[in-house]
Protein backbone atom coordinates (compact mmCIF):
# COMPACT_ATOMS: atom_id res chain seq x y z
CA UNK A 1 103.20 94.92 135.26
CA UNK A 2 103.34 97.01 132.45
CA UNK A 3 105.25 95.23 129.27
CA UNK A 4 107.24 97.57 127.11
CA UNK A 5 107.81 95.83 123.43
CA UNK A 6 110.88 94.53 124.44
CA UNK A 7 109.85 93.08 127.31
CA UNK A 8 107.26 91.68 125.51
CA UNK A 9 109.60 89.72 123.29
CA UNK A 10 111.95 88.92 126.09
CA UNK A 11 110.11 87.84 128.95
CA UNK A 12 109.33 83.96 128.97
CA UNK A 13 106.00 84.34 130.17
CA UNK A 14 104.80 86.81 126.67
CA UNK A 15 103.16 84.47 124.43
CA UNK A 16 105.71 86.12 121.89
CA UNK A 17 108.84 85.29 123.76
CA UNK A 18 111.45 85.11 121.22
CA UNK A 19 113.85 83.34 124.34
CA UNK A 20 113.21 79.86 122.78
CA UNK A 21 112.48 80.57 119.18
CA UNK A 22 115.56 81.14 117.73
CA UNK A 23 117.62 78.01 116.52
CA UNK A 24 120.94 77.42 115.08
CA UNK A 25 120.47 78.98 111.28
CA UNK A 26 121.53 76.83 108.32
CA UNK A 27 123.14 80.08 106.86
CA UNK A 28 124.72 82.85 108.20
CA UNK A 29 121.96 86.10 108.75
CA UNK A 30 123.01 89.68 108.37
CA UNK A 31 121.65 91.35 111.43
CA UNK A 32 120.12 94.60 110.69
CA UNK A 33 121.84 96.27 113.37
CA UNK A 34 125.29 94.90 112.78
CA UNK A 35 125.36 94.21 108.94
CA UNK A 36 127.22 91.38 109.66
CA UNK A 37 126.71 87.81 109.31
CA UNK A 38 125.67 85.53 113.12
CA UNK A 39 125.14 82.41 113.43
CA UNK A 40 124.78 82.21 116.92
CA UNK A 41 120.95 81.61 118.83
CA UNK A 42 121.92 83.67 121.46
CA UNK A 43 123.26 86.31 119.89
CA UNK A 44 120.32 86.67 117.32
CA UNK A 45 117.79 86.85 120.15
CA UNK A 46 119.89 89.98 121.50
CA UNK A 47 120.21 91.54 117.97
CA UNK A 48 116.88 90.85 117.60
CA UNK A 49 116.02 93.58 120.51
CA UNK A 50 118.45 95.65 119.33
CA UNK A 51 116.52 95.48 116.41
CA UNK A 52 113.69 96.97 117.76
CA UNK A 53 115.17 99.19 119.62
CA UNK A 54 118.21 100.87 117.91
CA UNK A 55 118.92 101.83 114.37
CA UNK A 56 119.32 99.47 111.63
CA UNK A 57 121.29 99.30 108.67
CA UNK A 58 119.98 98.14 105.69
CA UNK A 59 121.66 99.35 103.10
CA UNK A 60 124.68 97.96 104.27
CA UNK A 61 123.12 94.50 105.15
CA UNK A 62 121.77 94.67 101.51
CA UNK A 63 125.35 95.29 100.12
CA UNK A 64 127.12 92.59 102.72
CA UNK A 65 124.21 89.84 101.36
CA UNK A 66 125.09 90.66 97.82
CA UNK A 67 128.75 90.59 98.62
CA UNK A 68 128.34 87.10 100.18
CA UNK A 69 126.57 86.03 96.87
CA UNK A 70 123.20 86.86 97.42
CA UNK A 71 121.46 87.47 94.25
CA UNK A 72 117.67 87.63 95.29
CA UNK A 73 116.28 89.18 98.12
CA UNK A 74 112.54 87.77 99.62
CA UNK A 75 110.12 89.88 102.07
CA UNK A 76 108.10 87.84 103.99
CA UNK A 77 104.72 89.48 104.70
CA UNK A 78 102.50 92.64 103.94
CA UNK A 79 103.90 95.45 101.93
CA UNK A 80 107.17 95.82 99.91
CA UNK A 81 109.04 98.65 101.59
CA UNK A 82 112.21 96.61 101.86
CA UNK A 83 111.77 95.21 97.81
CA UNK A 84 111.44 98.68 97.32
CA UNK A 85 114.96 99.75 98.85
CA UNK A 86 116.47 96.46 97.93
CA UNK A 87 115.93 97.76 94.53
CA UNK A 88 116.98 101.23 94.82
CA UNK A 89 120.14 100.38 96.98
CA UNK A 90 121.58 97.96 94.11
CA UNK A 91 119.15 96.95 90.58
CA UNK A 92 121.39 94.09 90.27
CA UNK A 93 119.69 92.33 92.93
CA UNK A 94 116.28 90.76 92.11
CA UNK A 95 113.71 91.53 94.85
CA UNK A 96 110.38 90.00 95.30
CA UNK A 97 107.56 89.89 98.31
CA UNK A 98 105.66 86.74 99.42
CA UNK A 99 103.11 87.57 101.61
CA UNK A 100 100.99 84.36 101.91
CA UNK A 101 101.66 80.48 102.55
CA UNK A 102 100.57 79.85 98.73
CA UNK A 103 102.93 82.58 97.61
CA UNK A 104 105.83 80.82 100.11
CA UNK A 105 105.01 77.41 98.71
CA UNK A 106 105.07 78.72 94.69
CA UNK A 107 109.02 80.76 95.65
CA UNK A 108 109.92 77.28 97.07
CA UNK A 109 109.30 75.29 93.62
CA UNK A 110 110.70 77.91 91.42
């Protein structure tokens, strides 16, 4: 059977499967496909996909965080392409990368 990336992420038997690892956030996320906030497991896993599949929309999930009073933006992992249009989608917002556990650990004390 030949797994596509989706299928990959969907199907319970991919080490990756994201059918159990989404939980109940303790804050709304902005989907990237939506730009609007969820809350729901569920429906994350499917934006999720969608995610991967379809068109996102940052700038507008960049403009709906910072009307929802989101004043600094983190990227998780390698690279800073999203810091980098964070920054040039509003300078207001403060935009930073952490791409290890040490760099996770030192954001969490500050």
């Amino acid at each position: 059977m030949e797994l596509t990336p989706v299928k990959f992420i969907t199907d319970s038997s991919s080490p990756l499967s994201i059918s159990n690892m989404v939980w109940t956030p303790a804050a709304p996320l902005i989907a990237n496909v939506t730009a609007a906030p969820v809350e729901d497991p569920a429906e994350i896993r499917d934006l999720l996909v969608r995610q991967i599949t379809g068109m996102v929309r940052w700038r507008e999930s960049v403009l709906v965080m910072k009307e929802n009073g989101v004043d600094t933006l983190v990227e998780l992992g390698v690279g800073r392409v999203l810091t980098g249009l964070a920054r040039r989608i509003d300078r207001e917002l403060s935009a930073m990368t952490v791409s290890d556990p040490d760099g996770v650990e030192a954001f969490l004390k500050n």
